[in-house]
N, C-alpha and C. Protein backbone atom coordinates (compact mmCIF):
# COMPACT_ATOMS: atom_id res chain seq x y z
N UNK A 1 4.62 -140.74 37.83
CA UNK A 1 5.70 -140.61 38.81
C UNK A 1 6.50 -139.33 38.52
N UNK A 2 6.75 -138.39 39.44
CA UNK A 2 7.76 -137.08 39.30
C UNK A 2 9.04 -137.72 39.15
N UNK A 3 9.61 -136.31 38.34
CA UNK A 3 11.23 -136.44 37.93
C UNK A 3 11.32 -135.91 39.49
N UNK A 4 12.69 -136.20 40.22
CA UNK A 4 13.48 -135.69 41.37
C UNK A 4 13.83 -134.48 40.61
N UNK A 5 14.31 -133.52 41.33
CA UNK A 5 15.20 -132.24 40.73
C UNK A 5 15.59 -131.75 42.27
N UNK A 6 17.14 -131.05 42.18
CA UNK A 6 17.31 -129.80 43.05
C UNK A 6 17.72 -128.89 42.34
N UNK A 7 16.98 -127.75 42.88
CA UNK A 7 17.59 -126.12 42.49
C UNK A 7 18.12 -125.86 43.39
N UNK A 8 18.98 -124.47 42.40
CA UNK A 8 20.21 -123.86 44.14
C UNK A 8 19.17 -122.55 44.10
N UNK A 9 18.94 -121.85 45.42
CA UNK A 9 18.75 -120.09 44.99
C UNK A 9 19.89 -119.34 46.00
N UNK A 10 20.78 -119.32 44.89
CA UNK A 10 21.75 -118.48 45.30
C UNK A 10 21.74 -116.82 45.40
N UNK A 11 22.22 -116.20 46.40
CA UNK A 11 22.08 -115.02 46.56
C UNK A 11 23.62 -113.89 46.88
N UNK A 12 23.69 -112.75 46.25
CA UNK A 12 24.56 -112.18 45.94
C UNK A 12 24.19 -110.42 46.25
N UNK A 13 24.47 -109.61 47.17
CA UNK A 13 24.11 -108.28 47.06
C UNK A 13 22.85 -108.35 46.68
N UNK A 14 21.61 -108.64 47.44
CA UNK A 14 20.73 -108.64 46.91
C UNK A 14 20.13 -108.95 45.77
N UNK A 15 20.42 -109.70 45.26
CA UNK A 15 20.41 -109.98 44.08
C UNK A 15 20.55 -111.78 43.68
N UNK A 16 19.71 -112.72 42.77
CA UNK A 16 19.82 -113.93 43.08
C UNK A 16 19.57 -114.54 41.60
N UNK A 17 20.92 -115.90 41.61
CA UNK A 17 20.68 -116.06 40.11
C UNK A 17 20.11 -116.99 39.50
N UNK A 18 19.94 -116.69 38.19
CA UNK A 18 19.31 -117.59 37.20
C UNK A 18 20.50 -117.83 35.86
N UNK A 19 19.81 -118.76 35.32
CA UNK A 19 20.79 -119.31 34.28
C UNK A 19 19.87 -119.67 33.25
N UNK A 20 20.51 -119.49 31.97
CA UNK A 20 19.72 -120.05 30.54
C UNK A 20 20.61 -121.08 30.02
N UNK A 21 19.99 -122.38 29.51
CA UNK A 21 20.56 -123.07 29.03
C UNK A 21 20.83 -122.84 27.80
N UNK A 22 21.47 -123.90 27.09
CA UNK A 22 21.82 -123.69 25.32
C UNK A 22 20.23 -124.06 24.92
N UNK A 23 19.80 -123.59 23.85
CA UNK A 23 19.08 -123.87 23.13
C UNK A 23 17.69 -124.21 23.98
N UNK A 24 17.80 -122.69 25.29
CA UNK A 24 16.33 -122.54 25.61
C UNK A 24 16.01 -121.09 26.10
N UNK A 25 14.82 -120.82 26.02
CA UNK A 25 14.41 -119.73 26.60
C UNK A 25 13.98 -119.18 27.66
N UNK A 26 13.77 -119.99 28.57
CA UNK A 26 13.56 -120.50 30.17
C UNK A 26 14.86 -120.13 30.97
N UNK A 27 14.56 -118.70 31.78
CA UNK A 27 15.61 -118.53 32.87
C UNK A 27 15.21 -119.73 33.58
N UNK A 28 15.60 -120.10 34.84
CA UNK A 28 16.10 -121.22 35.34
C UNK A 28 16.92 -121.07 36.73
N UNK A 29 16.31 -121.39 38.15
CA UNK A 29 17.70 -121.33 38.85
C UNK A 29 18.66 -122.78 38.73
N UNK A 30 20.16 -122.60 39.13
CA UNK A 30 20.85 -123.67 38.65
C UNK A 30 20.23 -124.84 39.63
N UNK A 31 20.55 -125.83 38.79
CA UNK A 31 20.30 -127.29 39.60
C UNK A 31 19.96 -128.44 38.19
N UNK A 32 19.53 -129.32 38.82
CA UNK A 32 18.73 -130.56 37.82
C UNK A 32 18.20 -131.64 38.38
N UNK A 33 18.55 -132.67 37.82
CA UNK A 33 17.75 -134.14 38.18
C UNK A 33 18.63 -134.64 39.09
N UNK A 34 18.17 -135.24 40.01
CA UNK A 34 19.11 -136.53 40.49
C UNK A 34 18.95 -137.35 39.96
N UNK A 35 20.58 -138.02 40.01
CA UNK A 35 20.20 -139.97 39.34
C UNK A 35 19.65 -140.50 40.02
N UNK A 36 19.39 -141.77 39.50
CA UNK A 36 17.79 -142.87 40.63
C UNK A 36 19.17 -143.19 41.69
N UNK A 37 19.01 -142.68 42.68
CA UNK A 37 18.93 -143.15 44.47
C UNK A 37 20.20 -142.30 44.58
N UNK A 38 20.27 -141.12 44.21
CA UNK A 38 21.28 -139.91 44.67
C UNK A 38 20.85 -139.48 45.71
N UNK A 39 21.54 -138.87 46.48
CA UNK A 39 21.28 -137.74 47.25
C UNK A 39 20.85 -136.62 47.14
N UNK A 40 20.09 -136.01 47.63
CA UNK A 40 19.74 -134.85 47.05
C UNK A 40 20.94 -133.83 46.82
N UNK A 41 21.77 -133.62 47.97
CA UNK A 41 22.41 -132.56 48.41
C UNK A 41 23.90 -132.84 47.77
N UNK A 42 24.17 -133.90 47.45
CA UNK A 42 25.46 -134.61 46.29
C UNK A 42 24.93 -134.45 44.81
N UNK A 43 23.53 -134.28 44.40
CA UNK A 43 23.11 -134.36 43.32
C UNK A 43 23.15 -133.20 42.75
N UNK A 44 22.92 -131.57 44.10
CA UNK A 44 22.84 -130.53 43.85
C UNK A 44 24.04 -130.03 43.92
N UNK A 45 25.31 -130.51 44.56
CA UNK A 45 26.83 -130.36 44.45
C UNK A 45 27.06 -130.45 42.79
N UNK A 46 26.65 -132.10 42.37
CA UNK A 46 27.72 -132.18 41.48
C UNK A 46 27.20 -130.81 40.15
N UNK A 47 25.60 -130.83 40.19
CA UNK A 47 25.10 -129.91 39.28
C UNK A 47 25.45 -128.53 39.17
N UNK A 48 26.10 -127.81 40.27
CA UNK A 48 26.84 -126.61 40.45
C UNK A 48 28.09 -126.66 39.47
N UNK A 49 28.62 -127.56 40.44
CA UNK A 49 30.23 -127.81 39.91
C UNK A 49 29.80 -128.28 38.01
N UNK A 50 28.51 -128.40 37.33
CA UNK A 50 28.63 -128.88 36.29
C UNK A 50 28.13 -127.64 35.72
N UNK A 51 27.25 -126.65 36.05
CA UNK A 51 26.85 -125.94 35.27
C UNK A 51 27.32 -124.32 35.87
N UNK A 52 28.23 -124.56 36.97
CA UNK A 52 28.92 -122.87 37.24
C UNK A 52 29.94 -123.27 37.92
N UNK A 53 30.38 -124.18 37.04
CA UNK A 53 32.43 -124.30 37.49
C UNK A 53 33.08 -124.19 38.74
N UNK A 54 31.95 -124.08 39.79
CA UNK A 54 32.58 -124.13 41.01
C UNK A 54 32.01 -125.01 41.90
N UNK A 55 32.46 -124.97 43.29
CA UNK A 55 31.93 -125.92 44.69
C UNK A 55 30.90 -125.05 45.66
N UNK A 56 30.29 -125.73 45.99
CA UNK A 56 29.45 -125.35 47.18
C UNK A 56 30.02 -125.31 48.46
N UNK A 57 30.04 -124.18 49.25
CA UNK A 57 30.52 -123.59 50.72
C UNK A 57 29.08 -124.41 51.33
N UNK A 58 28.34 -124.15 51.13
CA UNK A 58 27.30 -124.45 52.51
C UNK A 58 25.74 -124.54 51.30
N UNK A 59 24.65 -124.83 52.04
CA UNK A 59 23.73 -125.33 51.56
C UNK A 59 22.31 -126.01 52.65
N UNK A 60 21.39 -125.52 52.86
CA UNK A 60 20.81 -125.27 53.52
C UNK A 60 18.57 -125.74 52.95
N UNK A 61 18.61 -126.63 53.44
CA UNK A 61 17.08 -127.19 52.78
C UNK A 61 16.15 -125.98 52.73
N UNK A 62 15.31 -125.21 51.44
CA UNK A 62 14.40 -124.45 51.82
C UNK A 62 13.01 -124.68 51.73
N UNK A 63 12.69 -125.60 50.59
CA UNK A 63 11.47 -126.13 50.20
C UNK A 63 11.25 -127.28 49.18
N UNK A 64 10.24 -127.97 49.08
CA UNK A 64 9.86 -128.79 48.07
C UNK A 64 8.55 -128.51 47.63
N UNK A 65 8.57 -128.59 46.17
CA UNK A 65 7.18 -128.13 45.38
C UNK A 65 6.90 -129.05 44.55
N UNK A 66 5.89 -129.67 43.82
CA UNK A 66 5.08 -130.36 42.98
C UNK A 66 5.58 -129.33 41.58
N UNK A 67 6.00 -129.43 40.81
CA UNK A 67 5.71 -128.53 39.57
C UNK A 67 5.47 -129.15 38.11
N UNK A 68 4.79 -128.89 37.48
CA UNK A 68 4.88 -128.78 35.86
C UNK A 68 5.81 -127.97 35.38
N UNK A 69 6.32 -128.44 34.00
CA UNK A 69 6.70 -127.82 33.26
C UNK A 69 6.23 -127.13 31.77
N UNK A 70 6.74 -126.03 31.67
CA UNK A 70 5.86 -125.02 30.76
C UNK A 70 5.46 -125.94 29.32
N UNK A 71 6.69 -126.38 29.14
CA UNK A 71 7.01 -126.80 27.55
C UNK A 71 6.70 -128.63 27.89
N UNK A 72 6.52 -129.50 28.55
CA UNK A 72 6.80 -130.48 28.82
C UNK A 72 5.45 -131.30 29.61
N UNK A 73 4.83 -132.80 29.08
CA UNK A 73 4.07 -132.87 30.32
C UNK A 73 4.86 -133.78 31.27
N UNK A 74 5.88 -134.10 31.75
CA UNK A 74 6.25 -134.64 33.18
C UNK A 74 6.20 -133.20 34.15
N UNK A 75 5.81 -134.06 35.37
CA UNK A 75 5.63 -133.79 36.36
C UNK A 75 7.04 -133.75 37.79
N UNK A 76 7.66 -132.45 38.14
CA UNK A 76 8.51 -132.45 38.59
C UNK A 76 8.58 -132.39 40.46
N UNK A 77 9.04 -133.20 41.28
CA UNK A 77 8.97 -133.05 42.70
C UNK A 77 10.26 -132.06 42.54
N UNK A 78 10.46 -130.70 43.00
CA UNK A 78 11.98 -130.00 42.83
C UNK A 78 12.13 -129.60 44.33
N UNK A 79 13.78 -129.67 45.04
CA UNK A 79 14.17 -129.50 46.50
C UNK A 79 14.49 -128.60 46.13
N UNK A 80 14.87 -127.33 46.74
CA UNK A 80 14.74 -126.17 46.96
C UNK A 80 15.81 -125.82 48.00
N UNK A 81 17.51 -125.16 47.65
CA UNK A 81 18.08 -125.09 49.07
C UNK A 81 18.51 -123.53 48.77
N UNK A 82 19.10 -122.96 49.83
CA UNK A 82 20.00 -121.92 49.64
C UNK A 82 21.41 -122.62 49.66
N UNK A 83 21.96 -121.63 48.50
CA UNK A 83 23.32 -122.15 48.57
C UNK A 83 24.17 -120.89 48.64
N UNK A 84 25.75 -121.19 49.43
CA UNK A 84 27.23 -120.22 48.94
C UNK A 84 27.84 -121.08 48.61
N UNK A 85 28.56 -120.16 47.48
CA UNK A 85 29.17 -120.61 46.58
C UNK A 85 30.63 -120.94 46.96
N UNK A 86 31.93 -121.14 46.40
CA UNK A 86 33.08 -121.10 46.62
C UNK A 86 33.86 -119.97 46.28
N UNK A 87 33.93 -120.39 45.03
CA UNK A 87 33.98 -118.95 43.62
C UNK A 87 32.81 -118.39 43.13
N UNK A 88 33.37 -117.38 42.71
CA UNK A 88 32.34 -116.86 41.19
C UNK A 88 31.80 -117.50 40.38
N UNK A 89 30.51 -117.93 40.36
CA UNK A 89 30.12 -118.53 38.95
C UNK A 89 30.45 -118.20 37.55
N UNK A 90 30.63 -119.37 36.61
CA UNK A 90 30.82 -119.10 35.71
C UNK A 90 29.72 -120.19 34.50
N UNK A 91 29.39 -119.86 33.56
CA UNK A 91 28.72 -120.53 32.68
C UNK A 91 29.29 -121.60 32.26
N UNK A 92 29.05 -122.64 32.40
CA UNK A 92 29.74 -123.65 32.08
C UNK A 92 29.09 -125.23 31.80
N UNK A 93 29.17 -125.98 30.59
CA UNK A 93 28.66 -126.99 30.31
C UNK A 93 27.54 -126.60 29.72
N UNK A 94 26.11 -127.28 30.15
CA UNK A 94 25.12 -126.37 29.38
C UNK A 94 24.06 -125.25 29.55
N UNK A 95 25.04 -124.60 30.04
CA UNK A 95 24.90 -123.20 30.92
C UNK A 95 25.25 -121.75 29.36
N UNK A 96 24.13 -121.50 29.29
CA UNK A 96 24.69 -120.39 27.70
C UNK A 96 24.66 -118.80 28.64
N UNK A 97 24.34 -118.35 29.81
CA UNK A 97 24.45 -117.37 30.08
C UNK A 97 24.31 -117.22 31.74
N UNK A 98 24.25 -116.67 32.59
CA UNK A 98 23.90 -116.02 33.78
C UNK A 98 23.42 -114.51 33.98
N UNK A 99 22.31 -114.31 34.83
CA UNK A 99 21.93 -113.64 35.44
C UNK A 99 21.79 -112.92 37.04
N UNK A 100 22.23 -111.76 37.22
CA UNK A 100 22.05 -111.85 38.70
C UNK A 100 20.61 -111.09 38.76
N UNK A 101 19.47 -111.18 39.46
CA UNK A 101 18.21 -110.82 39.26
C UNK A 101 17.91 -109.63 40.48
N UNK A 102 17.69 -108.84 41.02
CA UNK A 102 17.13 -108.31 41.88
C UNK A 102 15.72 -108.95 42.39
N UNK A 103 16.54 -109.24 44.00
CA UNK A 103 15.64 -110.01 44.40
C UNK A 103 14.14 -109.04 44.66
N UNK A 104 13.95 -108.03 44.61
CA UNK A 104 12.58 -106.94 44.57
C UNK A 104 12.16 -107.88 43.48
N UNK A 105 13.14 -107.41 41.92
CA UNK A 105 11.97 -108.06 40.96
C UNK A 105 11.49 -109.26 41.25
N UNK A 106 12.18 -110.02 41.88
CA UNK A 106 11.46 -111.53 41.73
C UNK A 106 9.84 -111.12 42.65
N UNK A 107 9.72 -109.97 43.20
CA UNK A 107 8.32 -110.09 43.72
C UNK A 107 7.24 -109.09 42.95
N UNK A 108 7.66 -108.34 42.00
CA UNK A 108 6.82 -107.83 40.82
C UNK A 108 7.51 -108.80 39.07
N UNK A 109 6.32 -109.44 39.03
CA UNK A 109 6.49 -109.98 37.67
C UNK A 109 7.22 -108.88 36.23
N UNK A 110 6.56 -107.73 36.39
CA UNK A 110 6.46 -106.73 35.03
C UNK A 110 7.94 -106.33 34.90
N UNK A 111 8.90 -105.62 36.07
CA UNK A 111 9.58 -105.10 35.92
C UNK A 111 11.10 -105.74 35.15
N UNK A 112 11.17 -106.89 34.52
CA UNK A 112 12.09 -107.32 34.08
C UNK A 112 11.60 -108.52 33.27
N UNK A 113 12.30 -108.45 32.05
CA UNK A 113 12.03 -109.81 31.07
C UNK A 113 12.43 -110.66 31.47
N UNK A 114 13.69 -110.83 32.00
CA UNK A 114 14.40 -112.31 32.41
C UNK A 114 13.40 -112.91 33.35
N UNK A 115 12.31 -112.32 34.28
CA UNK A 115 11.63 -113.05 35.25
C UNK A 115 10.87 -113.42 34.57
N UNK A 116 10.04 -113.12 33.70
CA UNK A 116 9.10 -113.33 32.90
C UNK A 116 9.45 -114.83 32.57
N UNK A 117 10.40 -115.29 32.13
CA UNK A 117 10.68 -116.36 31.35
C UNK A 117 10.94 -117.25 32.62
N UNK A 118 11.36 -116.98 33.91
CA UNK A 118 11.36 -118.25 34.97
C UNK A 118 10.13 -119.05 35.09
N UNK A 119 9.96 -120.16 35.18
CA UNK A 119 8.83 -121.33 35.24
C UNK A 119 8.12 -120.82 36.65
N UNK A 120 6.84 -120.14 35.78
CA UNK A 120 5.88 -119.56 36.74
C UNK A 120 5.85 -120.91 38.02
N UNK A 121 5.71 -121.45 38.16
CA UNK A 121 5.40 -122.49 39.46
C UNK A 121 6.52 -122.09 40.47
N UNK A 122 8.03 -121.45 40.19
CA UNK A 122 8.72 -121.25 40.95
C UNK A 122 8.16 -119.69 41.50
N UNK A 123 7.02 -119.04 41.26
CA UNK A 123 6.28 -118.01 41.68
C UNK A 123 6.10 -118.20 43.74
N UNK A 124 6.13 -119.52 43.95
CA UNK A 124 5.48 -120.08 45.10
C UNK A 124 6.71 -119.83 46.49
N UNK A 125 8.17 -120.20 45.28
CA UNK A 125 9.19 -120.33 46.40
C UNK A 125 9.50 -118.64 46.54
N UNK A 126 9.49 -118.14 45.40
CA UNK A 126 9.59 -116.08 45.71
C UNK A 126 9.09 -115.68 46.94
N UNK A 127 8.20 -116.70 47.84
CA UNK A 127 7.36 -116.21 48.44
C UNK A 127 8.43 -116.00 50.02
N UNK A 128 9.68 -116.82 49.78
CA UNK A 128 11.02 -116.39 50.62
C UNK A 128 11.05 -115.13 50.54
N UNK A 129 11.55 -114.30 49.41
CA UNK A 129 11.89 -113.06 49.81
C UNK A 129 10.86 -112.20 49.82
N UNK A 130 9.60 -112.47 50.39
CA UNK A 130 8.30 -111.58 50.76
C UNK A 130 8.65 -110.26 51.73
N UNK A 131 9.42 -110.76 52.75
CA UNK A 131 9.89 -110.00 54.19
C UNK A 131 10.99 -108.68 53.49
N UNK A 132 11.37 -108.48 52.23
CA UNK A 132 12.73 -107.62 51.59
C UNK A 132 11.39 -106.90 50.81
N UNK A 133 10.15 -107.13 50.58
CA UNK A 133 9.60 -106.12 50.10
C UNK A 133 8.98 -105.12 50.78
């Protein structure tokens, strides 16, 4: 049975972020698990407000993917939205850093380490900003 998850892919000046947790090496866009019989879109609220100190303006369904994880064998169903933010993100809870990424790199692997380390399976949803290359 898959874990539930939502990610946010938030976007900023061209540019769209990722986050590292404490005690991992895996960029990451923000989001997580839902609890058993959450909402998706309350599940992906409260995970903002838990891991970048702020609220969600708006939020918008983009995809759902099947994924593995690199380090892990469960099997993840992850929702996929665009989000705006309220405020500025900030690192917060178990959030050890932020990134804003250029959304180009997210469509060449080589040109940046931080992509390198995002969970290749999210390779599929990049396939959004195809039309900016």
């Amino acid at each position: 049975m898959a874990v539930h998850v939502v990610k946010a892919l938030i976007e900023r000046d061209d540019n769209v972020l990722a986050v590292l947790e404490n005690d991992s090496t895996l960029w990451k866009y923000p989001g997580g698990r839902q609890k058993n019989g959450e909402d998706p879109r309350k599940a992906l609220s409260r995970e903002i407000q838990e891991e970048l100190g702020t609220k969600v303006a708006s939020m918008e369904y983009v995809d759902k993917l099947d994924e593995g994880h690199p380090q892990k064998t469960e099997r993840y169903r992850v929702m996929y939205y665009d989000v705006v933010l309220v405020d500025n993100p900030d690192a917060c809870g178990d959030i050890a850093r932020l990134i804003w990424i250029p959304i180009n790199d997210l469509l060449t692997e080589s040109k940046r380490p931080e992509r390198a380390l995002l969970y290749p399976a999210y390779r599929d949803t990049d396939k959004r900003f195809a039309h900016r290359a």
